[in-house]
Protein backbone atom coordinates (compact mmCIF):
# COMPACT_ATOMS: atom_id res chain seq x y z
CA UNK A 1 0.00 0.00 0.00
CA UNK A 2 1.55 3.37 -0.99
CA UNK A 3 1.90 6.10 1.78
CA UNK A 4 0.01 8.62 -0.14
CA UNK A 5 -1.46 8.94 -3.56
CA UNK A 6 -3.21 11.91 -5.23
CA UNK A 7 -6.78 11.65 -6.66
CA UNK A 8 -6.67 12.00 -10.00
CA UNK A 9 -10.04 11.87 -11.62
CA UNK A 10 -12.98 13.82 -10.89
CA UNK A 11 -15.03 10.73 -10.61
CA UNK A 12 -12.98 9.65 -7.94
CA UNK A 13 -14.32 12.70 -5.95
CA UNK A 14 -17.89 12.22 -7.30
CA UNK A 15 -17.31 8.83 -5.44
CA UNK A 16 -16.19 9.93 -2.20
CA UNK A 17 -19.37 12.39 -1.86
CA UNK A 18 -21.48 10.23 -0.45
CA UNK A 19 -20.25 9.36 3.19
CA UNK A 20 -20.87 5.97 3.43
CA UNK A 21 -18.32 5.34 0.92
CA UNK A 22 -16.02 8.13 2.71
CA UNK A 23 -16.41 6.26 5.76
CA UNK A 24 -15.57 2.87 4.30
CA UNK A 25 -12.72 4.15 2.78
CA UNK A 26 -11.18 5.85 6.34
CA UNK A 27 -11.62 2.46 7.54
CA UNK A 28 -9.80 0.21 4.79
CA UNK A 29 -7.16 2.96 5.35
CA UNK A 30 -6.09 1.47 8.77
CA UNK A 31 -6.03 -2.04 7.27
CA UNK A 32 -7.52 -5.12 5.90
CA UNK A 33 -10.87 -5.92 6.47
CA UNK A 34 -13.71 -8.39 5.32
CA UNK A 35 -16.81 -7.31 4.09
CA UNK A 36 -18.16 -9.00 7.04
CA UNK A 37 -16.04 -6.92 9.51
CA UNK A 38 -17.37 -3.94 7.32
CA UNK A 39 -20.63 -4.47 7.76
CA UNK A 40 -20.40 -5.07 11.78
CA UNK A 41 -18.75 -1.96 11.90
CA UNK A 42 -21.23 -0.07 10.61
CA UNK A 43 -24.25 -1.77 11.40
CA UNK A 44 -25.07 -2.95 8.26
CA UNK A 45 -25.54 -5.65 6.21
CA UNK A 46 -22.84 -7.25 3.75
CA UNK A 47 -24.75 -7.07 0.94
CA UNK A 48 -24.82 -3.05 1.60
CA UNK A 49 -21.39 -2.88 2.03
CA UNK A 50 -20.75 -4.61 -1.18
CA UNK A 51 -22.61 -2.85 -3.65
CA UNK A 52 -20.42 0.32 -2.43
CA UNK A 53 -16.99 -1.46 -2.03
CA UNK A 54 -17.57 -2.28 -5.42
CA UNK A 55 -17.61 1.37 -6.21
CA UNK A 56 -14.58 1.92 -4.16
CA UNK A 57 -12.79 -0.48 -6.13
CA UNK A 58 -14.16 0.69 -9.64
CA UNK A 59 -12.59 4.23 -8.92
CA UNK A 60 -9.20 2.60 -7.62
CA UNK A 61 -9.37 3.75 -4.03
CA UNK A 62 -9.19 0.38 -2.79
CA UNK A 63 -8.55 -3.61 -3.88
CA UNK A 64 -8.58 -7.23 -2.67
CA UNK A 65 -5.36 -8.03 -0.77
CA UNK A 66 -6.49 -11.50 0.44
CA UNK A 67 -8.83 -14.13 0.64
CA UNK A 68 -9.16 -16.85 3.28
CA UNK A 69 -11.19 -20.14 3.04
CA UNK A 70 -14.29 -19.82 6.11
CA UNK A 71 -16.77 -22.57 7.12
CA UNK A 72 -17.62 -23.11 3.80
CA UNK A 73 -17.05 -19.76 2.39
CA UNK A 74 -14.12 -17.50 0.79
CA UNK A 75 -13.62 -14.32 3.00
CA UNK A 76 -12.19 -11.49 1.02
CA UNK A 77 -10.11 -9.12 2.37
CA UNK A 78 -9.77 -5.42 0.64
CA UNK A 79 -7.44 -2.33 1.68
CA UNK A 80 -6.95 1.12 1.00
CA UNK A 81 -4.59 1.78 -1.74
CA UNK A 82 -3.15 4.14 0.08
CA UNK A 83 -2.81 5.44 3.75
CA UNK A 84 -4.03 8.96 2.87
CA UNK A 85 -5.28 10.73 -0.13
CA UNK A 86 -4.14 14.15 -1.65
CA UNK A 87 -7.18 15.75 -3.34
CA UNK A 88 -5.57 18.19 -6.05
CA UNK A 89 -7.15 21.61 -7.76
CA UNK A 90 -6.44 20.76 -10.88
CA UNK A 91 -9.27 18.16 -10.65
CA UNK A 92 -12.14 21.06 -9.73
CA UNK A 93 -14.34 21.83 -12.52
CA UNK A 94 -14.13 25.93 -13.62
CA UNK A 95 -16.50 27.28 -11.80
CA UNK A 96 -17.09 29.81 -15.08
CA UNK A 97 -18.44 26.25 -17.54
CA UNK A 98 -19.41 23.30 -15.52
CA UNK A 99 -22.59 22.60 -13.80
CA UNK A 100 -20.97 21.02 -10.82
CA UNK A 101 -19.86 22.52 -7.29
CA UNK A 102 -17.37 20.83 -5.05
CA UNK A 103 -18.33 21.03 -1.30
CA UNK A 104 -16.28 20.36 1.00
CA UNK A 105 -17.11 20.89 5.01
CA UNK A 106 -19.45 20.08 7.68
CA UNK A 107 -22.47 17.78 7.10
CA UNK A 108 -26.18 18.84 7.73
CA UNK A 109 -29.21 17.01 6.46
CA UNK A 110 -30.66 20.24 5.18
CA UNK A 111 -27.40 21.07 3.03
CA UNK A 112 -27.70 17.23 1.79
CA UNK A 113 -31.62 17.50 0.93
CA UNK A 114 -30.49 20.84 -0.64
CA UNK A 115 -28.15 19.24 -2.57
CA UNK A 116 -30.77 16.72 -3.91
CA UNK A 117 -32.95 19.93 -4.99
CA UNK A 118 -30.56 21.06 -7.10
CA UNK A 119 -29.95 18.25 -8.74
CA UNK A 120 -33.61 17.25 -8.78
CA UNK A 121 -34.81 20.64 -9.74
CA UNK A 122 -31.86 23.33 -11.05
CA UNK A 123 -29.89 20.86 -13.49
CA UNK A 124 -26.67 21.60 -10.63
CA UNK A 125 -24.71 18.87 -9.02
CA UNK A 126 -23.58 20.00 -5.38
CA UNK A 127 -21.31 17.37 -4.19
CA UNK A 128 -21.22 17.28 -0.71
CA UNK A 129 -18.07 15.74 1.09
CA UNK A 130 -18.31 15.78 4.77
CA UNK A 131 -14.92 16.55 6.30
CA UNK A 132 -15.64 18.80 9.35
CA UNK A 133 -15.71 22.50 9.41
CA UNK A 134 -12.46 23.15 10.13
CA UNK A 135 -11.05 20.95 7.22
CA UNK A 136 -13.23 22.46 4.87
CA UNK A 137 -12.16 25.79 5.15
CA UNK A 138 -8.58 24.81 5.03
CA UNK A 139 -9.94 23.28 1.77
CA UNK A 140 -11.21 26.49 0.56
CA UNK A 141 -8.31 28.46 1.42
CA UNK A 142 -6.21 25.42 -0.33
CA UNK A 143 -8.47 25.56 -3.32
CA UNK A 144 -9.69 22.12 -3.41
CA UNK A 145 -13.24 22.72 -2.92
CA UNK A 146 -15.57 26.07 -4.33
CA UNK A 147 -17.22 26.17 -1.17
CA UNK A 148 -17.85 25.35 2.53
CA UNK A 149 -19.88 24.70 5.16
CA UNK A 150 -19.00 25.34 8.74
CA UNK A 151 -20.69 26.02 12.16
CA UNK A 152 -17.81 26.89 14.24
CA UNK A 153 -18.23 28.92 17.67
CA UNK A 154 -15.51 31.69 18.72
CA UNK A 155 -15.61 31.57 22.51
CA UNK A 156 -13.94 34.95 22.90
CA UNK A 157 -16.35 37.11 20.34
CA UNK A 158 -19.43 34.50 20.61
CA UNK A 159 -19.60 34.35 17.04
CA UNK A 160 -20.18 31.83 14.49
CA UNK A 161 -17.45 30.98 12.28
CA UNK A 162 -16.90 34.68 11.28
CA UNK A 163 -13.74 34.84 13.48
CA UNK A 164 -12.46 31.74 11.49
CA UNK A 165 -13.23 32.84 7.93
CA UNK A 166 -11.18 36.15 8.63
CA UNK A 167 -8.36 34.38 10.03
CA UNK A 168 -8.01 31.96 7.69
CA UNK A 169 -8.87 34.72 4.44
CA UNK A 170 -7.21 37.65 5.75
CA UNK A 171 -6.70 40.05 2.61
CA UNK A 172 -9.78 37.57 0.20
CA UNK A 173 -13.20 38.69 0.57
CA UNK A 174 -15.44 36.08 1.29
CA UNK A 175 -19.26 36.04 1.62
CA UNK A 176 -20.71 33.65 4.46
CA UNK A 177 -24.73 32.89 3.69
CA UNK A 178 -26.82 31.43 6.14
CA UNK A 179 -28.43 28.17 5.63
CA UNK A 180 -30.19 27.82 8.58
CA UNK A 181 -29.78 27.96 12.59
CA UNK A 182 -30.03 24.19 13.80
CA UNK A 183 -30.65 22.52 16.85
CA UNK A 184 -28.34 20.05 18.76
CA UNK A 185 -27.78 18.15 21.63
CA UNK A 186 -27.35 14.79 23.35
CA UNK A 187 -29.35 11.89 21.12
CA UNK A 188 -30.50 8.69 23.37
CA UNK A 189 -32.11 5.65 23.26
CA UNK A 190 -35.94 5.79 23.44
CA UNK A 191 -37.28 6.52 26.85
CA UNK A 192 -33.46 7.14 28.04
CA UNK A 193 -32.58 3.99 30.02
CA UNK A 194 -29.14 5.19 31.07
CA UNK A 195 -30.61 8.23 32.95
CA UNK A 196 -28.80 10.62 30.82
CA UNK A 197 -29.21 14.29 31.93
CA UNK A 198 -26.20 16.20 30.67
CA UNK A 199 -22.80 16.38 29.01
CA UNK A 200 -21.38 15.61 32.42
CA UNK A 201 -22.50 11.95 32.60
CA UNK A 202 -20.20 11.25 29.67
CA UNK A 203 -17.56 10.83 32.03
CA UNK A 204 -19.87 7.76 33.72
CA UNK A 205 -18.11 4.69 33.13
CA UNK A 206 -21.53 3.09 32.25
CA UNK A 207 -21.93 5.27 29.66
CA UNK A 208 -20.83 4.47 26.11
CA UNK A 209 -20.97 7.45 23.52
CA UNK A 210 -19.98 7.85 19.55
CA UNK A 211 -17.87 10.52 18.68
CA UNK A 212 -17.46 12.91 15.61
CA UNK A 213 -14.69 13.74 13.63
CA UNK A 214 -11.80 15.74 14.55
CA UNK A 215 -12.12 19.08 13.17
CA UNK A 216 -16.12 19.24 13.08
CA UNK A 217 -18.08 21.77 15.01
CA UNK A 218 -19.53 19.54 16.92
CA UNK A 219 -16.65 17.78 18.27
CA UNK A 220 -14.43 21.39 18.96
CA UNK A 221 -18.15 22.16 21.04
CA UNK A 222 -17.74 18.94 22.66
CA UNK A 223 -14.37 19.24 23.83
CA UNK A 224 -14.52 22.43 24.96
CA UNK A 225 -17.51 21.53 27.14
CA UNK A 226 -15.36 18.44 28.26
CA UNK A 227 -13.17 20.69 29.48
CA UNK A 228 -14.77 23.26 31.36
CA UNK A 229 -15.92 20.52 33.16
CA UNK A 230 -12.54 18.66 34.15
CA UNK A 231 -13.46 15.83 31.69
CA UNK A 232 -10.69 13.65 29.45
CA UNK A 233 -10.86 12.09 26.78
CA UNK A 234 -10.07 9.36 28.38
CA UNK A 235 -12.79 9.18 30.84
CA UNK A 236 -15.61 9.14 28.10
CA UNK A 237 -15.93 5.69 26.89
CA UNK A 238 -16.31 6.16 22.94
CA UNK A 239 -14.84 9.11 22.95
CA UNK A 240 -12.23 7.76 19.81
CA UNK A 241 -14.92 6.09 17.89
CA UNK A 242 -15.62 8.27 15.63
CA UNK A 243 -18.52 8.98 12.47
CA UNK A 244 -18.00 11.48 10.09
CA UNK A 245 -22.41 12.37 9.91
CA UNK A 246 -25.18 13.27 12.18
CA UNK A 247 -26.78 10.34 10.45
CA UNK A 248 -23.83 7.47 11.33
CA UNK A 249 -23.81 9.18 14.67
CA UNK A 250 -27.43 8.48 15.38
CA UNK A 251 -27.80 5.17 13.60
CA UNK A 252 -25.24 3.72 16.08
CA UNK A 253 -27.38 5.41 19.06
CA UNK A 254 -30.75 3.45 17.45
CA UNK A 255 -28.53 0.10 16.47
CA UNK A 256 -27.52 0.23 20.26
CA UNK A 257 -23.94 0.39 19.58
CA UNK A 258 -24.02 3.71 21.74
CA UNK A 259 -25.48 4.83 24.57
CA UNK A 260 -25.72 8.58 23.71
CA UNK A 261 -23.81 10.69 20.60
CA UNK A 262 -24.01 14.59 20.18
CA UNK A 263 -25.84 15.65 17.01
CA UNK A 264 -28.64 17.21 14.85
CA UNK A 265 -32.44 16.97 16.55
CA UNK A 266 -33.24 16.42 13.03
CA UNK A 267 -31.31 13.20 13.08
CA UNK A 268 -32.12 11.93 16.20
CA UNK A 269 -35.99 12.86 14.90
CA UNK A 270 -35.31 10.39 11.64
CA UNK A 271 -34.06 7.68 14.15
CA UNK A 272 -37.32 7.65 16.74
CA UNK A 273 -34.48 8.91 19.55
CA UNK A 274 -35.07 10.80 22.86
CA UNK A 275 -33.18 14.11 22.47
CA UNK A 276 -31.65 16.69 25.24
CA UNK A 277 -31.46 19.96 23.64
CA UNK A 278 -27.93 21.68 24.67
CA UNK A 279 -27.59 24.71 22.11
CA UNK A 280 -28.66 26.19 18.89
CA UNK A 281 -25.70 27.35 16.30
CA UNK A 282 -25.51 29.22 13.02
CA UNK A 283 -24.70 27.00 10.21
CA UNK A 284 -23.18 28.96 6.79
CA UNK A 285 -22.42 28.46 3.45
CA UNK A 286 -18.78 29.87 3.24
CA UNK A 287 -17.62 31.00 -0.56
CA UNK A 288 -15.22 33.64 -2.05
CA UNK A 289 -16.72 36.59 -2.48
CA UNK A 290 -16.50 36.79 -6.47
CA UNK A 291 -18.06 33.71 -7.11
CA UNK A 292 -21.58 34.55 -6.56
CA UNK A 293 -21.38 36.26 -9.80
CA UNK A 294 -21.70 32.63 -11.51
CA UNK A 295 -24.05 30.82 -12.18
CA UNK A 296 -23.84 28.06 -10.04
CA UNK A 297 -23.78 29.62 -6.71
CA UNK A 298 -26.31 32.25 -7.95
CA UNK A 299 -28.51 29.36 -8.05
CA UNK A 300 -27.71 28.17 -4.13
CA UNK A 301 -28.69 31.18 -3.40
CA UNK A 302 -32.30 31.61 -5.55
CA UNK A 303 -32.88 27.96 -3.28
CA UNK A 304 -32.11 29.35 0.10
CA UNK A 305 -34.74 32.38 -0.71
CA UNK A 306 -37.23 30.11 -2.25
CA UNK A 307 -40.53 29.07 -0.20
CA UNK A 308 -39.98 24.90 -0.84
CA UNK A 309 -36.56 24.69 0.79
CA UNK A 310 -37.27 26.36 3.88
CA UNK A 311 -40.47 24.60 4.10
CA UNK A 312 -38.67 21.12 3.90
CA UNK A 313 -35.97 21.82 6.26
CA UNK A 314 -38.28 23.43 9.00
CA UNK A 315 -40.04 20.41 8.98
CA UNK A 316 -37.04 18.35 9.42
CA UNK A 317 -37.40 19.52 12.82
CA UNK A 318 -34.61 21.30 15.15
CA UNK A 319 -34.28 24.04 12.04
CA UNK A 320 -34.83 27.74 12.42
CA UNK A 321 -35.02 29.10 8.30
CA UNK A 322 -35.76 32.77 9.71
CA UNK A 323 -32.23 33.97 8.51
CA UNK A 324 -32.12 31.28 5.74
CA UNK A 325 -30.06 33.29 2.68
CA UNK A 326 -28.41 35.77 4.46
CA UNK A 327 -25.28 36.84 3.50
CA UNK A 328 -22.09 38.40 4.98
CA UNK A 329 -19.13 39.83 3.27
CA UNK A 330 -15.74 39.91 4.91
């Protein structure tokens, strides 16, 4: 397996847009594994994970390394073809000619049903790669992506992501557009058999909890909570399994392979969870300045004022679309 490789097709990013395959990929990364293991993992069965490995290994990103005779049955082991991946600008369509944007940030399931729209409904492909917040604005500023999403809190000023976007593009202007304010908190198991009240009983040691990625909003919150509290790491069991969506993170609370994980109400709604609401953040769009004179963002933004897509995300529940399409300019 090769230390690092660069991606060299755009279909190999087209891939990698969906998260389950992201996901999949981070894990063959590590090492070997079966599509059995694959499918434990995430809760899933192997005929899921097959149909996307497949993809995987259609766009080289992995291949079969192995196989060992089973009880009757040929276990097949596949790998990453590399232990990390360099995503390179030259692969991002001009923003001036092709009907395709390349997102890369933090998930929401409003930005991903947005995404959908667009396709649906605006002849625009939004591809959506869920990285974290932080991540994707290092993307932006690395020019690997055309735009961002990010919900990250500036304990100093109190301000979302703002502080970030200026440090990060300090002489670039850049326009931040609201998609929505968003609910989150603490998802659980229905009627809440572990008790849980608060961030605090994640230090419990019969308390098991799913983590996000480093570099989301949600897990800088987290930690930050963790420590204002006197809380490791270390004390919170779960605290290094990690999902890269508000969707893994709340199928693994409803599969039972968590006690509790931090996330979206709307996801914890789509899962039949208990919820404990802890705060409500600002979740933007992030995008040079300049490019809202094409046509692709232009129509992002004729979405976020239209009547249909604040309807549908409001009744995702845990959304607030009263600032929906707002815009900032650094």
């Amino acid at each position: 397996m090769k230390s690092i490789e660069h991606l060299h097709s755009f279909d190999q990013i087209k891939i990698l847009a969906d998260p389950r395959r992201l996901t999949i990929l981070r894990r063959l990364m590590a090492g070997p594994a079966t599509l059995t293991q694959l499918g434990q993992m995430m809760g899933e069965h192997p005929a899921w994970v097959r149909h996307h490995l497949k993809q995987l290994e259609l766009a080289g990103l992995i291949e079969l390394v192995s196989t060992k005779m089973g009880a009757g049955f040929v276990e097949k082991f596949y790998q990453a073809r590399a232990q990390a991946f360099i995503l390179q600008q030259t692969i991002l369509p001009d923003l001036t000619r092709a009907n395709t944007l390349i997102l890369l940030g933090s998930h929401d399931i409003a930005l991903d049903m947005l995404a959908q729209s667009l396709t649906e409904h605006a002849d625009l492909e939004l591809l959506v790669l869920p990285v974290g917040s932080l991540d994707g604005l290092i993307a932006l500023r690395q020019g690997l992506a055309h735009l961002t999403s990010c919900h990250l809190l500036d304990i100093d000023s109190g301000e979302y992501n703002l502080p970030y976007v200026h440090h990060l593009f300090p002489e670039r202007p850049m326009k931040l557009v609201t998609l929505a304010h968003r609910e989150q908190g603490l998802m659980l198991a229905p009627g809440n058999p572990r008790r849980i009240q608060g961030i605090a009983d994640l230090g419990r040691g019969d308390v098991s909890f799913i983590n996000r990625n480093a570099g989301s909003g949600t897990r800088l919150w987290l930690d930050k909570q963790l420590g204002r509290l006197g809380i490791s790491g270390e004390q919170v069991r779960g605290y290094n399994l990690v999902a890269q969506t508000h969707t893994a993170v709340a199928q693994a609370v409803a599969q039972g392979r968590a006690d509790t994980a931090l996330g979206l109400a709307a996801a914890a709604r789509q899962h039949n969870l208990d919820f404990i609401p802890l705060f409500q953040e600002r979740f933007d769009l992030v995008m040079p300045a300049e490019s809202l004179e094409e046509q692709g963002p232009r129509r992002i933004m004729d979405a976020l004022h239209g009547g249909e897509f604040r309807h549908m995300t409001e009744t995702l529940g845990g959304y607030n679309t009263a600032h929906t399409g707002e815009e900032i300019t650094t």
